[in-house]
N, C-alpha and C. Protein backbone atom coordinates (compact mmCIF):
# COMPACT_ATOMS: atom_id res chain seq x y z
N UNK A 1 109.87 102.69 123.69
CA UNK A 1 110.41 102.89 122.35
C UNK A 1 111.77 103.57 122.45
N UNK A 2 112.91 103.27 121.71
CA UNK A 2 114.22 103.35 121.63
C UNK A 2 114.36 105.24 121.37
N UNK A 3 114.69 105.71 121.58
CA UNK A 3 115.10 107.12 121.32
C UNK A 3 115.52 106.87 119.91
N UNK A 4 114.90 107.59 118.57
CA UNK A 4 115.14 107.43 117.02
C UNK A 4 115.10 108.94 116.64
N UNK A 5 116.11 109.24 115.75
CA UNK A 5 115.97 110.51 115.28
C UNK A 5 115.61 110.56 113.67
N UNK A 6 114.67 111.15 113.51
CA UNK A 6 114.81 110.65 111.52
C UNK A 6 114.81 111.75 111.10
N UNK A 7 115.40 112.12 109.64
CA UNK A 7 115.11 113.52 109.08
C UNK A 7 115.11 112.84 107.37
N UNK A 8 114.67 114.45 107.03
CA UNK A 8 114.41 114.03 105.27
C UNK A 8 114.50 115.28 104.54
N UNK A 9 115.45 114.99 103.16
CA UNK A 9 115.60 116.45 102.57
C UNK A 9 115.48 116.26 101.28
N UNK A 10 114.59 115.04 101.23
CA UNK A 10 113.97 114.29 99.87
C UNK A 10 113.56 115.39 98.76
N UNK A 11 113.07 116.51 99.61
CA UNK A 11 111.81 117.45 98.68
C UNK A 11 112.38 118.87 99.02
N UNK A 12 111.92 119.76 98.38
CA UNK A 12 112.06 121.35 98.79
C UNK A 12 111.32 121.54 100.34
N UNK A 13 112.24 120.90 101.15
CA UNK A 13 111.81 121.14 102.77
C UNK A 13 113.43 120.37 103.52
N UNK A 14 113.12 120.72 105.04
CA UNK A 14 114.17 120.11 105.75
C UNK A 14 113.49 119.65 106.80
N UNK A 15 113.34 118.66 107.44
CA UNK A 15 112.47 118.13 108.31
C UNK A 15 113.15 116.80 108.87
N UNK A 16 112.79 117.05 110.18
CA UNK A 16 113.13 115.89 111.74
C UNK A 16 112.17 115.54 112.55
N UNK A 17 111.89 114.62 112.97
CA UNK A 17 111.11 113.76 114.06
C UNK A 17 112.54 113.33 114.95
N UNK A 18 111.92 113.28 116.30
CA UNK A 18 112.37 112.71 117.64
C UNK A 18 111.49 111.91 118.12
N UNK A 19 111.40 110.27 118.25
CA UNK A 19 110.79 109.64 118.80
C UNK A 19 111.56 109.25 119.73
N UNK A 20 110.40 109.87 120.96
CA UNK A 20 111.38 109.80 122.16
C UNK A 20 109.90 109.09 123.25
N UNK A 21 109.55 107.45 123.17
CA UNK A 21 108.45 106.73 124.16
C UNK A 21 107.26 106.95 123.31
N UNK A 22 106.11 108.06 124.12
CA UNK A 22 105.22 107.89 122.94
C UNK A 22 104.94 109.73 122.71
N UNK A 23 106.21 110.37 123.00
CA UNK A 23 106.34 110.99 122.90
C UNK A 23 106.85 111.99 121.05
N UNK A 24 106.64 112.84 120.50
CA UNK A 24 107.03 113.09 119.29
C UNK A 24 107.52 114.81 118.78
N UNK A 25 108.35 115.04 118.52
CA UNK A 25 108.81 116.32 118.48
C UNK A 25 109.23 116.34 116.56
N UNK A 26 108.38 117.46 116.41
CA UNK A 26 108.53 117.63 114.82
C UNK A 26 109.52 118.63 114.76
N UNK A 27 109.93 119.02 113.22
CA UNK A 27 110.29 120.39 112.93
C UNK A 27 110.22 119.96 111.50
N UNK A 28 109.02 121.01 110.10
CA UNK A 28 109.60 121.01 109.24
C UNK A 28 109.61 122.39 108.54
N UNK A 29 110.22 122.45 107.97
CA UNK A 29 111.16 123.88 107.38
C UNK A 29 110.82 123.98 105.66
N UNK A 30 110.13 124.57 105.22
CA UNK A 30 110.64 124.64 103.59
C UNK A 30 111.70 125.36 102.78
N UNK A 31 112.08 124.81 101.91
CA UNK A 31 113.21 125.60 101.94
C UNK A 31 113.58 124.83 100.33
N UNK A 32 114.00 125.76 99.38
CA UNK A 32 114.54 124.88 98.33
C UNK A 32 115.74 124.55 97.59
N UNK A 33 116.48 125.41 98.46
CA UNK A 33 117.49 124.80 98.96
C UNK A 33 118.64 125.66 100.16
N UNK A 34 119.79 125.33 100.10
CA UNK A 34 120.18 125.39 102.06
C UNK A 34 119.87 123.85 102.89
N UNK A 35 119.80 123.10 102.62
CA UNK A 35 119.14 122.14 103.28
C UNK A 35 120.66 121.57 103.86
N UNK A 36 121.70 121.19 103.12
CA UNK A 36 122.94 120.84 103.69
C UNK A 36 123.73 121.55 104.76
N UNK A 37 123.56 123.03 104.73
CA UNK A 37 123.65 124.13 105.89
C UNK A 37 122.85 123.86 107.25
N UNK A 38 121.37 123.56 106.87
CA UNK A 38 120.19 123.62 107.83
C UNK A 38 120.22 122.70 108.82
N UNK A 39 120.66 121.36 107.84
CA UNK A 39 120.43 120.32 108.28
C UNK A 39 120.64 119.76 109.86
N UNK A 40 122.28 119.80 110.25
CA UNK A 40 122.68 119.59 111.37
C UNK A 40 121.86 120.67 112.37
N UNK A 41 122.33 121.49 112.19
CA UNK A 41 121.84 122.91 113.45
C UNK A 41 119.96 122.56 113.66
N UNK A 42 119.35 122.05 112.42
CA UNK A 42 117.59 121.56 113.02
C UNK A 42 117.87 120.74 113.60
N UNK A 43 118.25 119.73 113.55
CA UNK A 43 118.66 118.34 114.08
C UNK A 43 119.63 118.61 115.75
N UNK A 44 120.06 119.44 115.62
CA UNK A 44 120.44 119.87 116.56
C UNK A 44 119.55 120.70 118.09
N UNK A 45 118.51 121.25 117.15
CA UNK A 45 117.11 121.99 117.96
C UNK A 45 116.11 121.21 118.83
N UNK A 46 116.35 120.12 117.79
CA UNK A 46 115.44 118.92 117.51
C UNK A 46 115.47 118.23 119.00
N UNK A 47 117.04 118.15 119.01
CA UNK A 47 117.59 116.95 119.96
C UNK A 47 117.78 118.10 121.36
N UNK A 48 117.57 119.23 121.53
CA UNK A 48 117.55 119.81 122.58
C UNK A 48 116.29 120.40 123.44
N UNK A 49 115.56 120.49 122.12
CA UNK A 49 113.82 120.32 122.82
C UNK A 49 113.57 119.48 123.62
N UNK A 50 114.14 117.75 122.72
CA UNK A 50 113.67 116.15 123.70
C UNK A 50 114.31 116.53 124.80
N UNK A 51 115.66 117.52 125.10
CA UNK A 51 116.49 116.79 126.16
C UNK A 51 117.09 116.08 126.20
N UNK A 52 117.75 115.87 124.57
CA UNK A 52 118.48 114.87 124.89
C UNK A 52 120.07 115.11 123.90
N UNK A 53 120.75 114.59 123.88
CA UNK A 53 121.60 114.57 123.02
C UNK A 53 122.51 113.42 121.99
N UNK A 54 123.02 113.99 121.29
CA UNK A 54 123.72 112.76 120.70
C UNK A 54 123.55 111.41 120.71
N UNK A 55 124.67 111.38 121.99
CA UNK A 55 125.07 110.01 122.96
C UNK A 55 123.39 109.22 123.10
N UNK A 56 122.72 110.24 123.33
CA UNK A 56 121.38 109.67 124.13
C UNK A 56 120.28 108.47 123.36
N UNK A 57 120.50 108.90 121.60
CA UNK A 57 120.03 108.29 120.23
C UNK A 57 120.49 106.67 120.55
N UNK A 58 119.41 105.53 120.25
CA UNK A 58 119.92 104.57 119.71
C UNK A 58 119.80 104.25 118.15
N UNK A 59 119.31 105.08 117.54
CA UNK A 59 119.26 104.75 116.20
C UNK A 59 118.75 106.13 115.55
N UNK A 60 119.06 106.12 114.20
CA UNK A 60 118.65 107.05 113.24
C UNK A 60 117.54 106.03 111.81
N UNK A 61 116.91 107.39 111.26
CA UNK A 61 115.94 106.74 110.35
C UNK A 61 116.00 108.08 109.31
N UNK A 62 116.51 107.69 107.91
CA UNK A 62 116.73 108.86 107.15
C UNK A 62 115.46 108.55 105.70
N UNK A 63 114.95 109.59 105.09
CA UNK A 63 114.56 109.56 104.40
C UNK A 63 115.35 109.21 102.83
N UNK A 64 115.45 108.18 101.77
CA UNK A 64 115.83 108.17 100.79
C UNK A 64 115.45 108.11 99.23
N UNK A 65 114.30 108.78 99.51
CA UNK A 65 113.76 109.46 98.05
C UNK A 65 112.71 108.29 97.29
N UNK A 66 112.18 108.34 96.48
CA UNK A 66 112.33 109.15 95.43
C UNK A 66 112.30 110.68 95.46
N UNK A 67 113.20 111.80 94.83
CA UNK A 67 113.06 112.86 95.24
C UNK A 67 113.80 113.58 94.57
N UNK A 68 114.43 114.69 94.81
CA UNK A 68 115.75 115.43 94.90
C UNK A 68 116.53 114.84 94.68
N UNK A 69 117.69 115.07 93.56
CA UNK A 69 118.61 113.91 93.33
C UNK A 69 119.44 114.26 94.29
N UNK A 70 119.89 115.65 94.73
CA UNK A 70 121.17 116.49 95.58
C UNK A 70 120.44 116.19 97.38
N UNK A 71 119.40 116.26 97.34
CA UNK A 71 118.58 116.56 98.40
C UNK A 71 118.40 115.22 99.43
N UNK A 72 118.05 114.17 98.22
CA UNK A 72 118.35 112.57 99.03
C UNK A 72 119.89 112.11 99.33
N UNK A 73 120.72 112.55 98.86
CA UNK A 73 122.10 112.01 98.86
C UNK A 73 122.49 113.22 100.30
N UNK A 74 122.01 114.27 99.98
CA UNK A 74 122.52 115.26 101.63
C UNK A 74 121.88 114.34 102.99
N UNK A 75 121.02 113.96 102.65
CA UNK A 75 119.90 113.67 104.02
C UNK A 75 121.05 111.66 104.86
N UNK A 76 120.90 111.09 103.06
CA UNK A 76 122.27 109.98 103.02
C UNK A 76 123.12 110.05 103.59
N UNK A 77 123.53 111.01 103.40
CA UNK A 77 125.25 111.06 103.72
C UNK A 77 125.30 111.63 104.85
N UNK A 78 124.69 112.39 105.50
CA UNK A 78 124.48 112.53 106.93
C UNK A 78 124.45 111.23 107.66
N UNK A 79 123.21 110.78 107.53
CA UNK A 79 122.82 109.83 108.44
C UNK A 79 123.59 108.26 108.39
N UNK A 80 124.95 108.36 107.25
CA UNK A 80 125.60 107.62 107.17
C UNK A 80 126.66 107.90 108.23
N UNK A 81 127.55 109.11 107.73
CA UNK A 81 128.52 109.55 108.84
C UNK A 81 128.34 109.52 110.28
N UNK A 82 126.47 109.82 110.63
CA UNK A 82 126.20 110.12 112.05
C UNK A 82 125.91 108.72 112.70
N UNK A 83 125.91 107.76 112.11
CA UNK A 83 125.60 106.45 112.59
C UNK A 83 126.76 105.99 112.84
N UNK A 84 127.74 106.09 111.49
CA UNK A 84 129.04 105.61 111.86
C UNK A 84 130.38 106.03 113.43
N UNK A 85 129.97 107.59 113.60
CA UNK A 85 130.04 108.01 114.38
C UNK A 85 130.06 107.99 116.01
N UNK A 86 128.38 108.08 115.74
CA UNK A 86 127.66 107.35 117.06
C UNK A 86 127.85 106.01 117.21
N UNK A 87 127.86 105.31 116.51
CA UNK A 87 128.14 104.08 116.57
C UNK A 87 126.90 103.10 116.61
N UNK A 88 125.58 103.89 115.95
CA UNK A 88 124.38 103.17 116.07
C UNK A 88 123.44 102.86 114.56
N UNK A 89 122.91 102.17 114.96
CA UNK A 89 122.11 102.00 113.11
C UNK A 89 121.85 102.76 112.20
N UNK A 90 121.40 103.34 111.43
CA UNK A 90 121.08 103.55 110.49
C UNK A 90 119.67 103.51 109.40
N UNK A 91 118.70 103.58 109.50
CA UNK A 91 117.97 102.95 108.66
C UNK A 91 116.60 103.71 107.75
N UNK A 92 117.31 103.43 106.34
CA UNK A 92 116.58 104.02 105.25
C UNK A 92 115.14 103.70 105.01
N UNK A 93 114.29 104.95 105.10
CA UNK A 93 112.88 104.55 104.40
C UNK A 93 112.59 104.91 103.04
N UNK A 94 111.91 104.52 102.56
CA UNK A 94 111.66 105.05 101.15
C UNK A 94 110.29 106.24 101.51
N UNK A 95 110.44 107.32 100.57
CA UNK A 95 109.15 107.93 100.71
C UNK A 95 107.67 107.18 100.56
N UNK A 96 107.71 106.37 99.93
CA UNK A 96 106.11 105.89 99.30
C UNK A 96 105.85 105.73 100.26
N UNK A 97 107.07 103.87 100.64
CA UNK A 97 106.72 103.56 101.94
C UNK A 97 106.68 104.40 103.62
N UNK A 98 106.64 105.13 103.29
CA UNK A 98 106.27 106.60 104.39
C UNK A 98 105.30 106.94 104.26
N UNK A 99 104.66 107.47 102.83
CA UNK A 99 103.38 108.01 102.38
C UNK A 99 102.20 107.08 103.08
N UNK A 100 102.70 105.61 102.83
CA UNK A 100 101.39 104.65 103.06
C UNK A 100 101.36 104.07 104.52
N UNK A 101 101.90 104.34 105.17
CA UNK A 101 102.27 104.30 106.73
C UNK A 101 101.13 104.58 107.49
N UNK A 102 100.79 103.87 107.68
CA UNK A 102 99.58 104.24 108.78
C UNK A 102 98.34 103.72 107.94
N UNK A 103 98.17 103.34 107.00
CA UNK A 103 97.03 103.54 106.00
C UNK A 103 96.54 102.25 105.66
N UNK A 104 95.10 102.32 105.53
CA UNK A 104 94.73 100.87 104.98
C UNK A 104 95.23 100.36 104.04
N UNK A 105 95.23 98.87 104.38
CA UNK A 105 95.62 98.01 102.84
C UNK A 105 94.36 97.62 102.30
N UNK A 106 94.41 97.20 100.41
CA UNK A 106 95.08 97.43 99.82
C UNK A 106 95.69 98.71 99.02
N UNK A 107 96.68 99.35 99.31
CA UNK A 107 96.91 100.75 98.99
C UNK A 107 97.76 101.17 97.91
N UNK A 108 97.08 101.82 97.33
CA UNK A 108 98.38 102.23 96.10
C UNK A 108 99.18 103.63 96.17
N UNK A 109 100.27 104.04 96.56
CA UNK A 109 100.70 105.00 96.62
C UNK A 109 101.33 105.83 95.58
N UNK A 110 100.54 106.76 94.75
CA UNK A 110 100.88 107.68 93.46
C UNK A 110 101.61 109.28 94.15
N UNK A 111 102.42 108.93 93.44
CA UNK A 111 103.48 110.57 93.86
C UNK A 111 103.98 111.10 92.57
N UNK A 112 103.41 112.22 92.65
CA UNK A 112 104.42 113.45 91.68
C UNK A 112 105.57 113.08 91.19
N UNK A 113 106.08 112.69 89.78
CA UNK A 113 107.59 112.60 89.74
C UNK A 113 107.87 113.79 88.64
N UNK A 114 106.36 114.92 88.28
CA UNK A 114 106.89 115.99 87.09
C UNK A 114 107.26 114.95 85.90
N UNK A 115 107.51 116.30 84.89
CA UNK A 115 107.40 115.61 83.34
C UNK A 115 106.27 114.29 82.87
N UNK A 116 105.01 114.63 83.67
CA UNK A 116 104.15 113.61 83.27
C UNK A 116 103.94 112.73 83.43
N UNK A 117 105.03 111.99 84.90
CA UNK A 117 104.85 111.31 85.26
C UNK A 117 104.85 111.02 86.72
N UNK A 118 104.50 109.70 87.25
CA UNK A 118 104.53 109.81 88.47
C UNK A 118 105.41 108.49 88.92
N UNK A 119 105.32 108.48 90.36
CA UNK A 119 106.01 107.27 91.30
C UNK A 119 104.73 106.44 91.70
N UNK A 120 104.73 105.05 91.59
CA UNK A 120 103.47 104.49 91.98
C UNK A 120 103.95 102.99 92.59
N UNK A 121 103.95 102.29 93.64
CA UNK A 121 103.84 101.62 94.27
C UNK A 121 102.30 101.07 95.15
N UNK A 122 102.53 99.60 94.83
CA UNK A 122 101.80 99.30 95.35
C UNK A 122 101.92 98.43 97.08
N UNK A 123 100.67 98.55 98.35
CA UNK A 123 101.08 98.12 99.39
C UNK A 123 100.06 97.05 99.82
N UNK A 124 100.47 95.93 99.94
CA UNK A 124 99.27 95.06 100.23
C UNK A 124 99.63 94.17 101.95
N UNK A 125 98.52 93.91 102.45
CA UNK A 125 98.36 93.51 103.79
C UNK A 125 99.97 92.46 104.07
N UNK A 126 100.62 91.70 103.00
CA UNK A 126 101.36 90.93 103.05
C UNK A 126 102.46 91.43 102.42
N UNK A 127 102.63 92.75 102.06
CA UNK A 127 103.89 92.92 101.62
C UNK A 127 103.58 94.31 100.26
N UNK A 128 104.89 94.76 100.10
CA UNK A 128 104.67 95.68 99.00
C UNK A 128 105.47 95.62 97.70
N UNK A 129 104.56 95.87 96.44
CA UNK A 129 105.30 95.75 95.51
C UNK A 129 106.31 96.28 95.06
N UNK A 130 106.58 96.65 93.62
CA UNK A 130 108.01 97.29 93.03
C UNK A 130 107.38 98.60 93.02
N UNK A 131 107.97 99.41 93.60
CA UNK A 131 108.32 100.68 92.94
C UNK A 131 108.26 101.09 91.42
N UNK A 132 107.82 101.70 90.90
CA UNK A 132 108.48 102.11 89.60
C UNK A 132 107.27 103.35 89.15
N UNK A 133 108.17 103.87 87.86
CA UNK A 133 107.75 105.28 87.82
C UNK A 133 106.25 104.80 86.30
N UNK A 134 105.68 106.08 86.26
CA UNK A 134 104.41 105.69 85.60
C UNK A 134 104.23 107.00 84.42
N UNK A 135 103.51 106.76 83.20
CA UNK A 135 102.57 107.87 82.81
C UNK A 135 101.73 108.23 83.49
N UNK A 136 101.69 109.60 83.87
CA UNK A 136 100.96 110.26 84.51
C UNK A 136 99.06 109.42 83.98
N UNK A 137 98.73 109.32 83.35
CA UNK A 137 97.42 109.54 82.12
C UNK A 137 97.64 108.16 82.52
N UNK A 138 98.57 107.29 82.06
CA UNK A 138 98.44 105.83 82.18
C UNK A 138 97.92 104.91 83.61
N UNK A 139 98.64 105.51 85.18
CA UNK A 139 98.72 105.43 86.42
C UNK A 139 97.09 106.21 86.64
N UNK A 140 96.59 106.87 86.22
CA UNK A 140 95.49 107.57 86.35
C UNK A 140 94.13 106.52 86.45
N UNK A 141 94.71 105.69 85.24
CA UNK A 141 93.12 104.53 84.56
C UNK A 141 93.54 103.49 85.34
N UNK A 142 94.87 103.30 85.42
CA UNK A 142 94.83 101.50 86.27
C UNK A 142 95.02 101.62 87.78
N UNK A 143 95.40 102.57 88.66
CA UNK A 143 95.06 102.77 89.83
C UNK A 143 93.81 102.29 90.59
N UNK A 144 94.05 101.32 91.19
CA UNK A 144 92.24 101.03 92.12
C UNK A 144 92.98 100.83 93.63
N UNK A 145 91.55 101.35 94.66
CA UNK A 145 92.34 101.54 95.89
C UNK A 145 93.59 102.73 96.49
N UNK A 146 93.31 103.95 95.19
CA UNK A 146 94.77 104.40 95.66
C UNK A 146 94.49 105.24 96.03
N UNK A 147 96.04 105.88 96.18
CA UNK A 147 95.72 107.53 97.27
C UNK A 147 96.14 108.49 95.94
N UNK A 148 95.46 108.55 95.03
CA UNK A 148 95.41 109.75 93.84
C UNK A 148 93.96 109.65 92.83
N UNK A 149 93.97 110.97 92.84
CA UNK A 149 92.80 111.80 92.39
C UNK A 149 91.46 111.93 93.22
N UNK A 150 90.12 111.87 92.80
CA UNK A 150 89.84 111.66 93.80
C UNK A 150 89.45 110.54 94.86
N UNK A 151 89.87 109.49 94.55
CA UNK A 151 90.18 108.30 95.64
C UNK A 151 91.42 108.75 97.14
N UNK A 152 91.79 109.84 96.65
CA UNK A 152 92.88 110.18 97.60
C UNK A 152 92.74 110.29 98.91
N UNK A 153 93.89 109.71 99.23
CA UNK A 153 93.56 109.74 101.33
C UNK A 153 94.44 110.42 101.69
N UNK A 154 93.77 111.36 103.12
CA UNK A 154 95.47 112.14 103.31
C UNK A 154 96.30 110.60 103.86
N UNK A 155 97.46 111.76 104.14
CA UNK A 155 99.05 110.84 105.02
C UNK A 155 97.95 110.69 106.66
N UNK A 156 98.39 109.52 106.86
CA UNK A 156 98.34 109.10 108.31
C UNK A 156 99.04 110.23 109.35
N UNK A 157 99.98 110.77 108.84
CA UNK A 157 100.83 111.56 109.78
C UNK A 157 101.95 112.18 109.27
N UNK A 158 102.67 113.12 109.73
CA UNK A 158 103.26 113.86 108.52
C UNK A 158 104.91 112.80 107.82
N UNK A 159 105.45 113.42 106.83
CA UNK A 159 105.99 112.56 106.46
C UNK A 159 107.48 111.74 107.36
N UNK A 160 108.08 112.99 107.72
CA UNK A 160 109.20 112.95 108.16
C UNK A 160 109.23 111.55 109.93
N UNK A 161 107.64 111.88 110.20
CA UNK A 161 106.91 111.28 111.62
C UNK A 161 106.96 109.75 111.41
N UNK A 162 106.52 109.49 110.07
CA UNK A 162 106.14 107.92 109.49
C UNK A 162 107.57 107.27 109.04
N UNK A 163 108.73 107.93 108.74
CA UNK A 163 109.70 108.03 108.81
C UNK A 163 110.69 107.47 109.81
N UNK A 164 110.66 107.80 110.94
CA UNK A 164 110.78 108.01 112.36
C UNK A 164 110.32 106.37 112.79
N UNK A 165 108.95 106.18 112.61
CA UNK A 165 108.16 105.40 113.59
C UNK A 165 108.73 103.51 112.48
N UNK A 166 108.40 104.01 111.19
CA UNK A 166 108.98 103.02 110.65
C UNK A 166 110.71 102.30 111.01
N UNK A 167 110.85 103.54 111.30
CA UNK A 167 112.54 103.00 111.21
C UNK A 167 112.89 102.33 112.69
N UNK A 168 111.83 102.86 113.73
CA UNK A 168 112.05 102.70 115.04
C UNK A 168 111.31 100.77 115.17
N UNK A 169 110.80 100.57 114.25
CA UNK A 169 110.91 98.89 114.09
C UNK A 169 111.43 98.09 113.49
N UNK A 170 112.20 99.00 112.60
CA UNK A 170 113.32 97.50 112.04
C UNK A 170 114.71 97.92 112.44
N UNK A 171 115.14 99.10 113.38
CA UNK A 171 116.38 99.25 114.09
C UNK A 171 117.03 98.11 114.79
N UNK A 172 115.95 97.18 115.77
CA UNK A 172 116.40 95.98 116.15
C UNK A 172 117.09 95.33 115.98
N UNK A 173 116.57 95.08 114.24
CA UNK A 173 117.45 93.76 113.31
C UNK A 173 118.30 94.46 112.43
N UNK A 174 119.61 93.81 112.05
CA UNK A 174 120.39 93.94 111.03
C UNK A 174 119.90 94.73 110.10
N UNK A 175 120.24 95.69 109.68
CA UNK A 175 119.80 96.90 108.07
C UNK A 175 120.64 97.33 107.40
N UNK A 176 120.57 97.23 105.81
CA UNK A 176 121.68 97.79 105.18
C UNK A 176 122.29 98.63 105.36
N UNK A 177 122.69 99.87 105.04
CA UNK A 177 123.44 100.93 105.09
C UNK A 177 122.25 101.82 104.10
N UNK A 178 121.80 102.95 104.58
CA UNK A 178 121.03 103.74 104.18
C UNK A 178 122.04 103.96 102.51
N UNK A 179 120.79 104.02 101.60
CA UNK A 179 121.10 104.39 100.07
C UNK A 179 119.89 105.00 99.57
N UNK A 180 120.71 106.48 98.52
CA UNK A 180 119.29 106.66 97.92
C UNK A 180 118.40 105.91 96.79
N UNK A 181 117.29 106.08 97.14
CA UNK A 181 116.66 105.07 96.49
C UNK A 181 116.08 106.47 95.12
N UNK A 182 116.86 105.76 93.82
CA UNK A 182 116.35 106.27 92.55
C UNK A 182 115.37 105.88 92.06
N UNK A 183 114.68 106.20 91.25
CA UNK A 183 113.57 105.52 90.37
C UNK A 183 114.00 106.01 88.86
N UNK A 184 114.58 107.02 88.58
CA UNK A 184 115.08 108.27 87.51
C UNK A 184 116.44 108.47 87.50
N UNK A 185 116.77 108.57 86.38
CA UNK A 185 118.66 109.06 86.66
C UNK A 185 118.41 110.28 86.86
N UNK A 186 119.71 110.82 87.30
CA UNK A 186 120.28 111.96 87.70
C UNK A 186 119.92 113.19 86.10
N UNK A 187 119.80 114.68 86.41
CA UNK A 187 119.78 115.11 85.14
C UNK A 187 120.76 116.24 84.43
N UNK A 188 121.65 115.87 85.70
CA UNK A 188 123.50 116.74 85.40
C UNK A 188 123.73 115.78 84.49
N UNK A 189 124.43 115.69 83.07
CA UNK A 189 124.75 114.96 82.47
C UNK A 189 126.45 115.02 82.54
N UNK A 190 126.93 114.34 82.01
CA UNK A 190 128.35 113.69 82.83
C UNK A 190 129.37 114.97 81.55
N UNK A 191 130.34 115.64 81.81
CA UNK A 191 131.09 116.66 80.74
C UNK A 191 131.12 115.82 79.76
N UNK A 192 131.75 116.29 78.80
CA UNK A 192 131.95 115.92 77.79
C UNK A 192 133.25 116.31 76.88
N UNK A 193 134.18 117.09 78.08
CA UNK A 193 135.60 116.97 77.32
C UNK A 193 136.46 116.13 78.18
N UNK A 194 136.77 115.53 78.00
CA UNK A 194 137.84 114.69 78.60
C UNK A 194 138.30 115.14 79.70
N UNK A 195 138.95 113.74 80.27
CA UNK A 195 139.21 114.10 81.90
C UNK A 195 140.96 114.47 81.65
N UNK A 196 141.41 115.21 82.30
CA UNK A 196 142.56 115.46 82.36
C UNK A 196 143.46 114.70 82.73
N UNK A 197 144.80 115.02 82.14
CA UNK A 197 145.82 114.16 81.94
C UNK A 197 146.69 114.25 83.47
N UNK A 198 147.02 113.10 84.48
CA UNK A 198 147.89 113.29 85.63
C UNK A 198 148.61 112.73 85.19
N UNK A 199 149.98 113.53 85.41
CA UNK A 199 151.19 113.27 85.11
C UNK A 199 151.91 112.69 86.03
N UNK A 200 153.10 111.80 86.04
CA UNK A 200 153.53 111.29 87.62
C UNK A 200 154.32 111.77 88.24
């Protein structure tokens, strides 16, 4: 297996996997925020535990939310610059598809999104559905097979790990450019006095 580094700052935490053979080196940190400070210097710990460095990575695997609106775009924009850098792939997982990693099909993956509602995706032996966000109360009654309430299964393995292992199989082939993946807008709302006048 390719040397893959993945991290994720999706949530109130900072967290890295090193898949290094069948070898696996964690670190996760909570933290609610600092995560843009933390980030490099764990990642940095990370990669000196394996023994290895930088140069040594053929690919990265970043976490891109649903999540943290500030928190997925830090974890982004890292693993954009550090690919570009290094000069090696890149490649975005979504949390759900992390959550359900390892896990029997047919699986439904329900996540916390607050204000009453949640994130719910579905994963079937041949592929997975749309994403999209739910009434809490509503996602509750039509859920069958899933991992919420008590039908719930833990994670196969922790998140940041499924992360890692996912990304370390589609590094091979061609992958977009890591983006965060929204489900919710942002909830800074945009000013509202006018943008200032540049003069020439």
């Amino acid at each position: 297996m390719l040397p893959i580094l993945a991290f994720d700052t999706s949530a109130a935490h900072c967290a890295a996997a090193l898949l290094v053979g069948d070898r696996v080196i964690l670190r996760h940190e909570a933290m609610d925020k600092g995560q843009a400070e933390r980030l490099m210097p764990l990642l940095e710990e990370v990669l000196a535990e394996g023994g290895l460095g930088w140069g040594d990575l053929r690919a990265l695997a970043v976490g891109t939310g649903p999540g943290n609106f500030t928190g997925v775009r830090i974890a982004v924009a890292a693993a954009r610059g550090l690919a570009l850098g290094l000069g090696i792939p890149a490649v975005g997982v979504t949390r759900l598809e992390a959550l359900a990693h390892g896990l029997p099909r047919p699986l439904t993956v329900v996540e916390d999104a607050r204000r009453g509602e949640v994130y719910v995706q579905l994963f079937l032996a041949t592929g997975a559905g749309r994403a999209h966000l739910a009434a809490r109360a509503v996602a509750a009654t039509a859920v069958t097979g899933s991992a919420a309430g008590d039908e719930a299964l833990p994670s196969a393995m922790p998140l940041v790990e499924a992360i890692a292992r996912i990304g370390s199989t589609r590094a091979e082939t061609p992958q977009p450019r890591p983006a965060p993946f929204y489900l919710r807008g942002a909830d800074a709302a945009p000013p509202s006095d006018p943008p200032p006048v540049i003069l020439p």
